[in-house]
C-alpha atoms as a PDB file:
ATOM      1  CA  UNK A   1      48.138  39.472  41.822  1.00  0.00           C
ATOM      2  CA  UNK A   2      50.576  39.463  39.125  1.00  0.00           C
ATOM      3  CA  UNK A   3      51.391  42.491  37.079  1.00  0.00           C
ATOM      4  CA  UNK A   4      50.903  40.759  33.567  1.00  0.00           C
ATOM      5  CA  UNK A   5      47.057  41.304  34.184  1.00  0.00           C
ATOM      6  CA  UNK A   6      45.224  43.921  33.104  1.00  0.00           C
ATOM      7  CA  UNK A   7      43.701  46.467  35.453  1.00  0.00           C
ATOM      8  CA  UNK A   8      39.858  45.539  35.269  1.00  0.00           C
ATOM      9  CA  UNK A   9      38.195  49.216  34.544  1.00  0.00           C
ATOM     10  CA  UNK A  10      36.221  50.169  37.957  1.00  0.00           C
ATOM     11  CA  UNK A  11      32.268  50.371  37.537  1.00  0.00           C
ATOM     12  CA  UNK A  12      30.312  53.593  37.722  1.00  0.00           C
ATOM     13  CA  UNK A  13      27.589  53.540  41.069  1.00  0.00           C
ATOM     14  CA  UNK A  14      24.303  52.312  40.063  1.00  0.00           C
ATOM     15  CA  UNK A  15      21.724  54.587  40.344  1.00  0.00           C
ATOM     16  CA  UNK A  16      19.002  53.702  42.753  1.00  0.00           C
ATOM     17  CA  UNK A  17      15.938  51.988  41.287  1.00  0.00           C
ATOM     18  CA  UNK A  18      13.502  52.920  44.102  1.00  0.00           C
ATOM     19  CA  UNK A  19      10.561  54.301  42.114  1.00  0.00           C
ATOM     20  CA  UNK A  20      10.058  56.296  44.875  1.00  0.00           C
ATOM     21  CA  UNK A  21      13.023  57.748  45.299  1.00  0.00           C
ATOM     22  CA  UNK A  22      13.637  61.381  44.745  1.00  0.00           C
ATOM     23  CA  UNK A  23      14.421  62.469  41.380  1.00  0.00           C
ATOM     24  CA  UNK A  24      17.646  63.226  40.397  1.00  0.00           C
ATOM     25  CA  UNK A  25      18.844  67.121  38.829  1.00  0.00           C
ATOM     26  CA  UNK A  26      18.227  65.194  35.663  1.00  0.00           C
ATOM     27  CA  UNK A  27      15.140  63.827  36.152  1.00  0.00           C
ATOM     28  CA  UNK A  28      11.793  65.500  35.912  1.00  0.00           C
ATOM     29  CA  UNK A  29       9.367  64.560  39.311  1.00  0.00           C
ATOM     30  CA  UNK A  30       7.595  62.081  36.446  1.00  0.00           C
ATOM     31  CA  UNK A  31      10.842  60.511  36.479  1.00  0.00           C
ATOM     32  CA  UNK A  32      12.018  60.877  32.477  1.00  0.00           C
ATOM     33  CA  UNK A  33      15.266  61.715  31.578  1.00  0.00           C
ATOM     34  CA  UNK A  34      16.278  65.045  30.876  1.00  0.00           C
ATOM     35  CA  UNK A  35      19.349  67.082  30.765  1.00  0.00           C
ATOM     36  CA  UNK A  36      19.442  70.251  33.070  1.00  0.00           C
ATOM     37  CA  UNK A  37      23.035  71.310  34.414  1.00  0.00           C
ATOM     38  CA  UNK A  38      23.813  71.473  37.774  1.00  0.00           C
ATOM     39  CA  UNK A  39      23.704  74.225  40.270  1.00  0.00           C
ATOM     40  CA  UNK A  40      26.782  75.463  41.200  1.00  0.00           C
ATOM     41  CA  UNK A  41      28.412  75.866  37.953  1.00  0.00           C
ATOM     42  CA  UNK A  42      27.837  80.079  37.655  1.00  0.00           C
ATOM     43  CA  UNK A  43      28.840  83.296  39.228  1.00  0.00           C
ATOM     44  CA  UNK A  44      26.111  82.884  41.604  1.00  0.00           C
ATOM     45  CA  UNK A  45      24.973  80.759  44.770  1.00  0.00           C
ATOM     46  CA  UNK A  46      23.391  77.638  45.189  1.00  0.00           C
ATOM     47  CA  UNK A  47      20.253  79.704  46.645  1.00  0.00           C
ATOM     48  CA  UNK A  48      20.067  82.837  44.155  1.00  0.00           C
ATOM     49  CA  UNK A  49      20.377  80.197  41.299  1.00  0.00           C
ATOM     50  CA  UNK A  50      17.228  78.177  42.951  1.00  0.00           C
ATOM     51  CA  UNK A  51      15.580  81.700  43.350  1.00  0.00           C
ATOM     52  CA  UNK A  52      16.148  83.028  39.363  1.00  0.00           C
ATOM     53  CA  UNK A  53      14.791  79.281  38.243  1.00  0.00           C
ATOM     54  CA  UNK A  54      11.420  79.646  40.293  1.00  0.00           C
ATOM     55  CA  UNK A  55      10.755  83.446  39.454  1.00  0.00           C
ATOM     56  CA  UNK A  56      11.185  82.160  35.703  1.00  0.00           C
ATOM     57  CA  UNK A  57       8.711  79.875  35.971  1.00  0.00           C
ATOM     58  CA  UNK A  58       6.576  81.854  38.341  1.00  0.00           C
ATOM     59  CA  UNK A  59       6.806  85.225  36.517  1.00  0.00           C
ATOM     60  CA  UNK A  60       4.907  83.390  33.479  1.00  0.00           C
ATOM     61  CA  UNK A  61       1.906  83.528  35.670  1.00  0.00           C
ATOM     62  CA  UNK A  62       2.247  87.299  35.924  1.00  0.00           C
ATOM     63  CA  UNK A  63       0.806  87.696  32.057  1.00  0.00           C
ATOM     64  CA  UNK A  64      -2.590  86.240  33.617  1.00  0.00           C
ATOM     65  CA  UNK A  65      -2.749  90.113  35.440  1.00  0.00           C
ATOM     66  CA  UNK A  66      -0.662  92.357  32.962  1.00  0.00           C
ATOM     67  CA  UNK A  67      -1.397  91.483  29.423  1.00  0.00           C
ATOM     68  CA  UNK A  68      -3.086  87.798  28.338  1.00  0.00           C
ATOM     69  CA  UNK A  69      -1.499  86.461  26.281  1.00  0.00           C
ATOM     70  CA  UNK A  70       1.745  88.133  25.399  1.00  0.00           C
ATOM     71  CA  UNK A  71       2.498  89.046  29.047  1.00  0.00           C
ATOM     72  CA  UNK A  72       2.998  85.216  29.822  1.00  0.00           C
ATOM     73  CA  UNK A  73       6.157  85.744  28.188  1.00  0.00           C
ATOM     74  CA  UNK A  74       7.206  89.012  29.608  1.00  0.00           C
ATOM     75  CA  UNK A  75       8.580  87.790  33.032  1.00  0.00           C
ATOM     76  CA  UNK A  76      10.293  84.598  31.583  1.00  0.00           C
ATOM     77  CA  UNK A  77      12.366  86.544  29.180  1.00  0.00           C
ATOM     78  CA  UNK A  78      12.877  89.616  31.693  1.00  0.00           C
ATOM     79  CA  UNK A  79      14.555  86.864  33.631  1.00  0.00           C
ATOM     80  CA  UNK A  80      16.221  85.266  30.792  1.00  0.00           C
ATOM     81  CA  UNK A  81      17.633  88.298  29.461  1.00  0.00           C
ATOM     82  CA  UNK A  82      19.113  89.565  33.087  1.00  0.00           C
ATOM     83  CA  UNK A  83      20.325  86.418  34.105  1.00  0.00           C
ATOM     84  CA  UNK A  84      21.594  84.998  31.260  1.00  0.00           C
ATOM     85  CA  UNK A  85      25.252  84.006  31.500  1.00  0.00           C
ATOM     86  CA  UNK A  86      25.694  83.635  34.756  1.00  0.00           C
ATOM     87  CA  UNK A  87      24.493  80.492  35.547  1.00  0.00           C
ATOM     88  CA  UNK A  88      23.732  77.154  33.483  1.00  0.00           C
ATOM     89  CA  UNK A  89      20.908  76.017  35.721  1.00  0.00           C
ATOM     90  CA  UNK A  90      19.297  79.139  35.326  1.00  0.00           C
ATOM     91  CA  UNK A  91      19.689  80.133  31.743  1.00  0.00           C
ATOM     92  CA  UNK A  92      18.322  76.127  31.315  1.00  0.00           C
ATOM     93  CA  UNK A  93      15.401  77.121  33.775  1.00  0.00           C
ATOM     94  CA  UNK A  94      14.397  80.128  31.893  1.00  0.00           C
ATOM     95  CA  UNK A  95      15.407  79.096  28.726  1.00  0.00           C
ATOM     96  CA  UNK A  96      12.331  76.393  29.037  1.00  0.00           C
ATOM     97  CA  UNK A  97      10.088  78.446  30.715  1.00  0.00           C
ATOM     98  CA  UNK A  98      10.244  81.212  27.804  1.00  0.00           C
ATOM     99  CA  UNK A  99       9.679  78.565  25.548  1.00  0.00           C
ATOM    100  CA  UNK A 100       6.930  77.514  27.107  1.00  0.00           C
ATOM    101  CA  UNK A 101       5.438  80.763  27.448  1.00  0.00           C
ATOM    102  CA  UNK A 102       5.960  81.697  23.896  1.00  0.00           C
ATOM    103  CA  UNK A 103       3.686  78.434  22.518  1.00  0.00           C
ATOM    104  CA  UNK A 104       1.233  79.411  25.525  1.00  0.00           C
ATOM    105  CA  UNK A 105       0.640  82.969  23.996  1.00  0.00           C
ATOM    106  CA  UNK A 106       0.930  81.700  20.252  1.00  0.00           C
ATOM    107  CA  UNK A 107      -2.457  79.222  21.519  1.00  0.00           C
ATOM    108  CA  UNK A 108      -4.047  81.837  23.676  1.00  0.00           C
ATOM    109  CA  UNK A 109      -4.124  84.947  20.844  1.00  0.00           C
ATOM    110  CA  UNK A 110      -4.856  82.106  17.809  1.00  0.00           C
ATOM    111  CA  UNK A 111      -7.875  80.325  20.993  1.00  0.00           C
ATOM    112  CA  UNK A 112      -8.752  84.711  21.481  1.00  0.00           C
ATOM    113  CA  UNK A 113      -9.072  84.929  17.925  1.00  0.00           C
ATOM    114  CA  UNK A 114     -11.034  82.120  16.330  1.00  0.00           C
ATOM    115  CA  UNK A 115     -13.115  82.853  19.978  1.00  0.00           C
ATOM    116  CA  UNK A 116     -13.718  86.817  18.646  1.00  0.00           C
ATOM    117  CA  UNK A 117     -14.251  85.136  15.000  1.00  0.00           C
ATOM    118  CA  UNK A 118     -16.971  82.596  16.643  1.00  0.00           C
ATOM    119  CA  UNK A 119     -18.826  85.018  18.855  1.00  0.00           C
ATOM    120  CA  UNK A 120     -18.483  87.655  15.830  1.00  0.00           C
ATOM    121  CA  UNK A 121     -19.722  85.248  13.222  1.00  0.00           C
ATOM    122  CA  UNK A 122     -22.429  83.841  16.939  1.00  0.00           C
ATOM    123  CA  UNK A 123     -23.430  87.354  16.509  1.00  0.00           C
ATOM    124  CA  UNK A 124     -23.858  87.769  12.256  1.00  0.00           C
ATOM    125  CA  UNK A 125     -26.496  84.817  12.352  1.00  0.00           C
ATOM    126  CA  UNK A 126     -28.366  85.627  15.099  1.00  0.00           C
ATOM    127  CA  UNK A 127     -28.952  89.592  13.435  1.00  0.00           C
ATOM    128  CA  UNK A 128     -29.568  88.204  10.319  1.00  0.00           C
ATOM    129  CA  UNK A 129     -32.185  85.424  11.776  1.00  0.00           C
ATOM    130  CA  UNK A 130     -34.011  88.180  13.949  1.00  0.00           C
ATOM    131  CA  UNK A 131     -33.811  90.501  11.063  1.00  0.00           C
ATOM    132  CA  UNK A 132     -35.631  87.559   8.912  1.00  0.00           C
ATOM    133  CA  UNK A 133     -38.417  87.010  11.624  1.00  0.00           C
ATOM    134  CA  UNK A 134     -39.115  90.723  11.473  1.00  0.00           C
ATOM    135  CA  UNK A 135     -39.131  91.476   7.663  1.00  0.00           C
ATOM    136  CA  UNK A 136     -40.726  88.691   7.119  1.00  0.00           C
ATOM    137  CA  UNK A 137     -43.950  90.029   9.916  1.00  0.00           C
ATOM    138  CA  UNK A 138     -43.538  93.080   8.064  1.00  0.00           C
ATOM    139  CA  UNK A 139     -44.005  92.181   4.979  1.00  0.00           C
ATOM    140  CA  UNK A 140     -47.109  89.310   5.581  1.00  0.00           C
ATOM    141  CA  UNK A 141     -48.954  92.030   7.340  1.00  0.00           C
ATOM    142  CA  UNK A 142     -48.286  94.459   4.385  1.00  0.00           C
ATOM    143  CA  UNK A 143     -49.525  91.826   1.527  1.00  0.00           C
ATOM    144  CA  UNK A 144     -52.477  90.804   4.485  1.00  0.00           C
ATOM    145  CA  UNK A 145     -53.057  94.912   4.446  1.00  0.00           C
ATOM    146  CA  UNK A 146     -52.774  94.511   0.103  1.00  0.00           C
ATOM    147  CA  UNK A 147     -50.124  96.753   0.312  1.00  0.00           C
ATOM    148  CA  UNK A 148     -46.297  96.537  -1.609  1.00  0.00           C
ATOM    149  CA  UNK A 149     -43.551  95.557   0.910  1.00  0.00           C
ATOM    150  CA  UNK A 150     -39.462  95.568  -0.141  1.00  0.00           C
ATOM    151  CA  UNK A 151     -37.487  93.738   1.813  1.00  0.00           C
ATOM    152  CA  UNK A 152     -34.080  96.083   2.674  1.00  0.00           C
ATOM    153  CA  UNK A 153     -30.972  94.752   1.901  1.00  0.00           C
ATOM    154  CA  UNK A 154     -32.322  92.640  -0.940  1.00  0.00           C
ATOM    155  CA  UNK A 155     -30.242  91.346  -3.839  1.00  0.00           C
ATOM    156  CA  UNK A 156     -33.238  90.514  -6.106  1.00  0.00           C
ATOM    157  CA  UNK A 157     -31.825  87.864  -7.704  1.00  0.00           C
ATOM    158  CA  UNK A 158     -34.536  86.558  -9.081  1.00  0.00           C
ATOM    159  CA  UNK A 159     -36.502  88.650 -11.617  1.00  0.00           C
END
């Protein structure tokens, strides 16, 4: 080799493409690409970094027992809010997870509410149906008995 040619630049490993192969700590287990850091990169260990992630995720499911709806966020950002700083993997972890959480209350109280609204409105017609069925008995056996009958909460709009 002569020293008037240039030093070829040294390929980067491939990364396996075995489908079944076991994602990467960028890769999701559906296999797209996403950025999380890696562990190791904080003030704490390999394990308690693993640990903080999980109770993150798992502390969302807490808000089922404690408070529906806004308690799905509680635990994520109790997490995110102690832990933040001190480790990439986790901040990333709980960082998503309160996200998450946040747009799962949003669509549980706006679901709670148009649910309330339904069964509210669910309950309106049905009164004012069975209300109808009984004024209206009322008032045939009143004209059957050639007596007056006015219907309560009437508007009379007709004269």
């Amino acid at each position: 080799m002569s020293d008037s040619q240039p030093e070829q630049p040294q390929s980067e490993p491939k990364q396996p493409t075995n489908p079944s192969a076991a994602p990467t700590s960028d890769q999701s287990s559906r296999g797209s690409r996403m950025h999380f850091p890696a562990m190791g990169q904080g003030s704490m260990s390999e394990k308690d970094e693993k640990t903080w992630a999980m109770l993150g995720h798992i502390s969302s499911l807490a808000g089922i027992f404690i408070l529906p709806g806004i308690g799905y966020v509680l635990g994520p950002l109790a997490v995110y809010l102690l832990k933040k700083g001190e480790s990439p993997y986790v901040d990333e972890h709980s960082r998503e997870t309160l996200n998450f959480s946040i747009i799962t209350a949003i669509v549980i109280i706006v679901s709670a509410a148009a649910g309330v609204a339904a069964c509210f409105a669910w309950c309106i017609t049905a009164t004012a149906a069975i209300a109808n069925l009984i004024f209206c008995i009322q008032g045939s056996l009143a004209a059957k008995n050639g007596e007056a009958y006015r219907y309560p909460f009437n508007l009379r709009l007709i004269k």
